[in-house]
N, C-alpha and C. Protein backbone atom coordinates (compact mmCIF):
# COMPACT_ATOMS: atom_id res chain seq x y z
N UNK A 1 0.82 -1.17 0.00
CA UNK A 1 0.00 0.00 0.00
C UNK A 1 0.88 1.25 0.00
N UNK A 2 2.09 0.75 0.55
CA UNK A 2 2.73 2.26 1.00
C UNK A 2 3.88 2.25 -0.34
N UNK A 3 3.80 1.40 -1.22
CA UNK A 3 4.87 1.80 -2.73
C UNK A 3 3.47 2.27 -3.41
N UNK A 4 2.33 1.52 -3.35
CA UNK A 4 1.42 2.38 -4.02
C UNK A 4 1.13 4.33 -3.89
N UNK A 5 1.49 4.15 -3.06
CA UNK A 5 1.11 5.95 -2.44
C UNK A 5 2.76 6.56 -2.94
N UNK A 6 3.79 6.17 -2.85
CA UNK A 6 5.06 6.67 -3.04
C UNK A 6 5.48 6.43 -4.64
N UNK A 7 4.82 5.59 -4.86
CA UNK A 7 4.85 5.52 -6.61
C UNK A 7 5.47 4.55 -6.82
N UNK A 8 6.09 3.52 -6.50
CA UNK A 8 7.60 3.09 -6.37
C UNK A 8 7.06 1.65 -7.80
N UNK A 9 8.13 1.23 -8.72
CA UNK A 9 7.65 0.34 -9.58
C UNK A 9 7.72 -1.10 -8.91
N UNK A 10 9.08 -1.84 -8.28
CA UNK A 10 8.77 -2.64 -7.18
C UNK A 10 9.11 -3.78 -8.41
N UNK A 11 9.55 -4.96 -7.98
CA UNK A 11 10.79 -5.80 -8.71
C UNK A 11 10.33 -6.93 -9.39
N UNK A 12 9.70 -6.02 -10.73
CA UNK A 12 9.20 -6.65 -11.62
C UNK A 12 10.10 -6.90 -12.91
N UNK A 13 11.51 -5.78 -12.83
CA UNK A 13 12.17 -5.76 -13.63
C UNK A 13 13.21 -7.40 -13.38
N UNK A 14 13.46 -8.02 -12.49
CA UNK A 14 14.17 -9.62 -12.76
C UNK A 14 13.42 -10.54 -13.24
N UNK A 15 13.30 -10.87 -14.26
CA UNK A 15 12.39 -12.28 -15.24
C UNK A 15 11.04 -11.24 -15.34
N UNK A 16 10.62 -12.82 -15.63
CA UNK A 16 9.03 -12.55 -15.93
C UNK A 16 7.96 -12.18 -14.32
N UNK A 17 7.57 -11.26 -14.56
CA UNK A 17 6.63 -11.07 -13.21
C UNK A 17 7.45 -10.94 -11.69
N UNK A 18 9.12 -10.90 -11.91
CA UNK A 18 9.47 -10.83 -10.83
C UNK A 18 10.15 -12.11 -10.18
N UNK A 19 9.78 -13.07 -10.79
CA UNK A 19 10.29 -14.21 -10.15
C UNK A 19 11.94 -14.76 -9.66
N UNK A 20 12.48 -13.58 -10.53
CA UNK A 20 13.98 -13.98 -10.51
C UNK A 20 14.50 -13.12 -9.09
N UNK A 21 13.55 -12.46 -8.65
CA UNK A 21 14.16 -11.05 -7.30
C UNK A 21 15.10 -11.79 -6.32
N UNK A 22 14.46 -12.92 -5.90
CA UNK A 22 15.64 -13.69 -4.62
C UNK A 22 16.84 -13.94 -5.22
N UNK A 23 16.46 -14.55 -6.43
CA UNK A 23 18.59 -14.74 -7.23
C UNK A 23 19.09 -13.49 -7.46
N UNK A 24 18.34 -12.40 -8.07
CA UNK A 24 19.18 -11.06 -7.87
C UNK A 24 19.40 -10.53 -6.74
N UNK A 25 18.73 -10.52 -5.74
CA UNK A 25 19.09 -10.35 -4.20
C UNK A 25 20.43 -11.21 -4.12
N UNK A 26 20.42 -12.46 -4.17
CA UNK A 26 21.37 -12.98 -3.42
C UNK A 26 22.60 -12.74 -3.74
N UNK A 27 22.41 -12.26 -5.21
CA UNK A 27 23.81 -12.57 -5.81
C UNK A 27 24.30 -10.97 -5.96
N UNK A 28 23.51 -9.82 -5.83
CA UNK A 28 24.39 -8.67 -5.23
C UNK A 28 24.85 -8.69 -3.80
N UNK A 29 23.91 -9.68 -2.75
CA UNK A 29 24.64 -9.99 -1.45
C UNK A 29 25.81 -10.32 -1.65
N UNK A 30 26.09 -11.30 -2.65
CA UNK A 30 27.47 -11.71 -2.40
C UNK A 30 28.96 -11.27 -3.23
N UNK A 31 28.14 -10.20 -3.61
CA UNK A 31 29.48 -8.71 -4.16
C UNK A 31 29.53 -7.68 -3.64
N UNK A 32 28.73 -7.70 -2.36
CA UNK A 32 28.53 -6.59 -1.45
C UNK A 32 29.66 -6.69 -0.70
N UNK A 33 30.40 -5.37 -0.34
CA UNK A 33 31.72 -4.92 0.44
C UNK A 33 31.81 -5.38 1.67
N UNK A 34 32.52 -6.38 2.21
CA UNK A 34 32.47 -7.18 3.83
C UNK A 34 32.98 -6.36 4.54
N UNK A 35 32.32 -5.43 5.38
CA UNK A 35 32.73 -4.61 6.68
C UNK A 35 32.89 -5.11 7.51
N UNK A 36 34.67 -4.96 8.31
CA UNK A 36 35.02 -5.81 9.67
C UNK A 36 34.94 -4.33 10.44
N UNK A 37 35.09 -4.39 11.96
CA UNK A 37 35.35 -3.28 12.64
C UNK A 37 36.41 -3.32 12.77
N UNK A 38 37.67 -2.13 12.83
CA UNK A 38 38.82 -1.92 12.75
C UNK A 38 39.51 -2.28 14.26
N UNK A 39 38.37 -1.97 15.43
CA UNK A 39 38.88 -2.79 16.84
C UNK A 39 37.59 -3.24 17.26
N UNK A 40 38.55 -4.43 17.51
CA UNK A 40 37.78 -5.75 17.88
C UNK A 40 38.15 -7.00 17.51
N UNK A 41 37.25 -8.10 18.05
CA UNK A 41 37.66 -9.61 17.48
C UNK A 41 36.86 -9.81 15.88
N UNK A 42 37.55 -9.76 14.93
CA UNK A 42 36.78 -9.93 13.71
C UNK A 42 36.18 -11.43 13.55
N UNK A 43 37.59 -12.22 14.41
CA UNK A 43 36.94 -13.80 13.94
C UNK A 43 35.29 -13.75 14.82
N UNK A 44 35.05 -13.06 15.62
CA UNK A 44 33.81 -13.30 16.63
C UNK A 44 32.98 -12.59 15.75
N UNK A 45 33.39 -11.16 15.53
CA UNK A 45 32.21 -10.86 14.45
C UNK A 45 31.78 -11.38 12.85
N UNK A 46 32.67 -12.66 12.51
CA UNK A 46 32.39 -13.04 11.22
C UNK A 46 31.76 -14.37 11.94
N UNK A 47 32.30 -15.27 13.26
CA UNK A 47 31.57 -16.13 13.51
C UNK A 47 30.38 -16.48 14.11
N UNK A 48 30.16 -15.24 14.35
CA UNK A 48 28.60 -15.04 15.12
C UNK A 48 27.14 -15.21 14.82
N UNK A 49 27.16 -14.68 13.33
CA UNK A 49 25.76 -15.02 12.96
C UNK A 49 25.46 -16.46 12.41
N UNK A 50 26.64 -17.22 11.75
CA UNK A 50 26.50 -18.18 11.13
C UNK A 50 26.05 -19.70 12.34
N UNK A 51 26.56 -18.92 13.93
CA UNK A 51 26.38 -20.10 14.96
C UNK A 51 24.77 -19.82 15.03
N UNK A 52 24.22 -18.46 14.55
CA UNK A 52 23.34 -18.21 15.18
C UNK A 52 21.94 -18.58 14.08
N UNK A 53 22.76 -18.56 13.06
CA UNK A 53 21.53 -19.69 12.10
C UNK A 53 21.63 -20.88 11.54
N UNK A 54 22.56 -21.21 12.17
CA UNK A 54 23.40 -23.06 12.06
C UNK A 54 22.45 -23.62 13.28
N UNK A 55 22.44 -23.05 14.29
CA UNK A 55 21.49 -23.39 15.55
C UNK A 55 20.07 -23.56 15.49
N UNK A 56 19.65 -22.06 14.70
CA UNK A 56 18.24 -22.28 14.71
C UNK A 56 17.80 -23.12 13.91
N UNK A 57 18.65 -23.26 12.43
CA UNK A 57 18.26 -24.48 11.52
C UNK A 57 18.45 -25.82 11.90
N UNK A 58 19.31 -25.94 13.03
CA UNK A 58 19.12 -27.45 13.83
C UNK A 58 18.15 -27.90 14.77
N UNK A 59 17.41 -26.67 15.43
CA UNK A 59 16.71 -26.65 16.04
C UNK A 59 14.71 -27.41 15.04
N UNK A 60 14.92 -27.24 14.05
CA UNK A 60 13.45 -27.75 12.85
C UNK A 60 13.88 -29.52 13.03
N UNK A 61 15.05 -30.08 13.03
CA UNK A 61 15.43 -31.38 12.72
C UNK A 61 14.34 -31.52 13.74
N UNK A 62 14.03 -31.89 15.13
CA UNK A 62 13.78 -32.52 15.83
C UNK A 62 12.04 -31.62 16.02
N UNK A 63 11.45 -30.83 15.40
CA UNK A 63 10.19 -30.90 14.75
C UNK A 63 9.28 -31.85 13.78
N UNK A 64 8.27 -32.17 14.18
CA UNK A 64 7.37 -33.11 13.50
C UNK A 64 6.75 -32.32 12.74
N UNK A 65 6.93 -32.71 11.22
CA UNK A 65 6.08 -32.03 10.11
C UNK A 65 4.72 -32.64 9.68
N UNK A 66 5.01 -33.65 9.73
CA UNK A 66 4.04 -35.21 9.33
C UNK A 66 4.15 -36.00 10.45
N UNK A 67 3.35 -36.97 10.22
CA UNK A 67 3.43 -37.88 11.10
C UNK A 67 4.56 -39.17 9.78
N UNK A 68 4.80 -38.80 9.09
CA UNK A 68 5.48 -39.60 7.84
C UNK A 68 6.94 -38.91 7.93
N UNK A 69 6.94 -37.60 8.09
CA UNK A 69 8.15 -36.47 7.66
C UNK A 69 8.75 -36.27 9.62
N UNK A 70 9.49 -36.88 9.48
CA UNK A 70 10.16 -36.69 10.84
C UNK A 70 11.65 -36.64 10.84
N UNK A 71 11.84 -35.61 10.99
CA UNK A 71 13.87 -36.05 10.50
C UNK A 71 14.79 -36.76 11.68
N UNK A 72 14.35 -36.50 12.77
CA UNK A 72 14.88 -36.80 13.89
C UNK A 72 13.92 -37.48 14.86
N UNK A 73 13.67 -39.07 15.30
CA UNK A 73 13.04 -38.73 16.11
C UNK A 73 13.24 -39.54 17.37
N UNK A 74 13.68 -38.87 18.57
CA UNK A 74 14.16 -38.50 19.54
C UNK A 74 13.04 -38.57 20.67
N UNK A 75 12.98 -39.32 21.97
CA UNK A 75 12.92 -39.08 23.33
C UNK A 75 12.74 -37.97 23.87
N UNK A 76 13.74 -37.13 23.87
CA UNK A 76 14.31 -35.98 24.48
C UNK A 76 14.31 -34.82 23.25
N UNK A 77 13.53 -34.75 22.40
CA UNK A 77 12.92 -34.03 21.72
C UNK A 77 12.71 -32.50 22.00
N UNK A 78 12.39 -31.84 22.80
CA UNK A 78 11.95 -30.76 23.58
C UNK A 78 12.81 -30.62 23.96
N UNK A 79 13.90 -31.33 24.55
CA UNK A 79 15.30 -30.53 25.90
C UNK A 79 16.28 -30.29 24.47
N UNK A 80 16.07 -31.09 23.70
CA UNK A 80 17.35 -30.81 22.38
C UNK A 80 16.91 -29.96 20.90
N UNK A 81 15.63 -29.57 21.53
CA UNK A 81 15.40 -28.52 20.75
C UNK A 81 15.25 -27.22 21.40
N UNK A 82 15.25 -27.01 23.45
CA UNK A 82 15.33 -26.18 23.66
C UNK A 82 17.25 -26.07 23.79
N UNK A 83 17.67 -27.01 24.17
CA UNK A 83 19.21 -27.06 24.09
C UNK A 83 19.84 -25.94 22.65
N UNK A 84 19.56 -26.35 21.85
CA UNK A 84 19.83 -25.92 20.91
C UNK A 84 19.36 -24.07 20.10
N UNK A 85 18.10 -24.46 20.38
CA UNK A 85 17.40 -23.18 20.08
C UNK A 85 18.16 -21.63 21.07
N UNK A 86 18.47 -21.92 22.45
CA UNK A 86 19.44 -21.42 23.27
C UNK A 86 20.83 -21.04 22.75
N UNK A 87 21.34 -21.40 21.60
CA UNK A 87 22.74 -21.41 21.28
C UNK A 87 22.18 -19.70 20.09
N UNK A 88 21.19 -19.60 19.54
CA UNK A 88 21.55 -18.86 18.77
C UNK A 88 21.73 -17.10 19.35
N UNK A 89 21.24 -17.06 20.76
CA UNK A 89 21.37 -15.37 21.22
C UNK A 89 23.24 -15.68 21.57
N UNK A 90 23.75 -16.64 21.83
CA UNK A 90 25.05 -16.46 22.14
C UNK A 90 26.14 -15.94 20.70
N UNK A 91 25.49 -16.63 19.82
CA UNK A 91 26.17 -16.31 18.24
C UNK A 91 26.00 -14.67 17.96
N UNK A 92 24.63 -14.36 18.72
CA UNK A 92 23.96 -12.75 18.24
C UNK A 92 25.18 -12.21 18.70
N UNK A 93 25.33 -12.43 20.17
CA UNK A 93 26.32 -11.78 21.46
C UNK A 93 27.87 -11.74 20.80
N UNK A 94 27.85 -12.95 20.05
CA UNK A 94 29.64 -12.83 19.77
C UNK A 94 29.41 -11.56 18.73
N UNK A 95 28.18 -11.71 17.99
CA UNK A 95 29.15 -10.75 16.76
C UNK A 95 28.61 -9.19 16.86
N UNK A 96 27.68 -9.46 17.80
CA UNK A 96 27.63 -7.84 18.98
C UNK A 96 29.25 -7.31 19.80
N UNK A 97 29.59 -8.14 19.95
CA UNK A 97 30.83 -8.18 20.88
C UNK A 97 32.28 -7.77 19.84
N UNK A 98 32.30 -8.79 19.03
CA UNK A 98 33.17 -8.58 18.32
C UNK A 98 33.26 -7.73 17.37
């Protein structure tokens, strides 16, 4: 509503109807200029987010999709998905920190 009021054309220009926008997203992400901070731990700020969505994406394994689609299935289900789900504010923290 709010590109309608501002005029804006909105990302119809990748393929047909737009469909190509996530591959053009991704792939100027990954020619985009990598900013380290000049003080600080860089390895903490480059390793931080990746613990922090390596975690949460481990955290779906031990979710039931189906009763057919189960990737993991586990006892202790709940403690190793709260175990886990717990790891990703520490990844936030390193690359806050670093």
């Amino acid at each position: 509503m709010s590109a309608g009021l501002q005029q804006r054309i909105g990302p119809e220009y990748a393929g047909p109807l737009g469909v190509l926008q996530a591959l053009a997203d991704g792939t100027k992400l990954l020619f985009k200029e990598n900013l380290l901070p000049s003080r600080g731990d860089t390895r903490l700020f480059s390793i931080g987010p990746s613990i922090a969505v390596i975690s949460i994406l481990l955290s779906y394994s031990v979710i039931p999709f189906d009763y057919r689609l189960v990737l993991a299935d586990l006892n202790i289900g709940v403690f190793l998905w709260i175990a886990v789900a717990s790891i990703a504010p520490i990844g936030l923290l390193m690359s806050g920190y670093g």
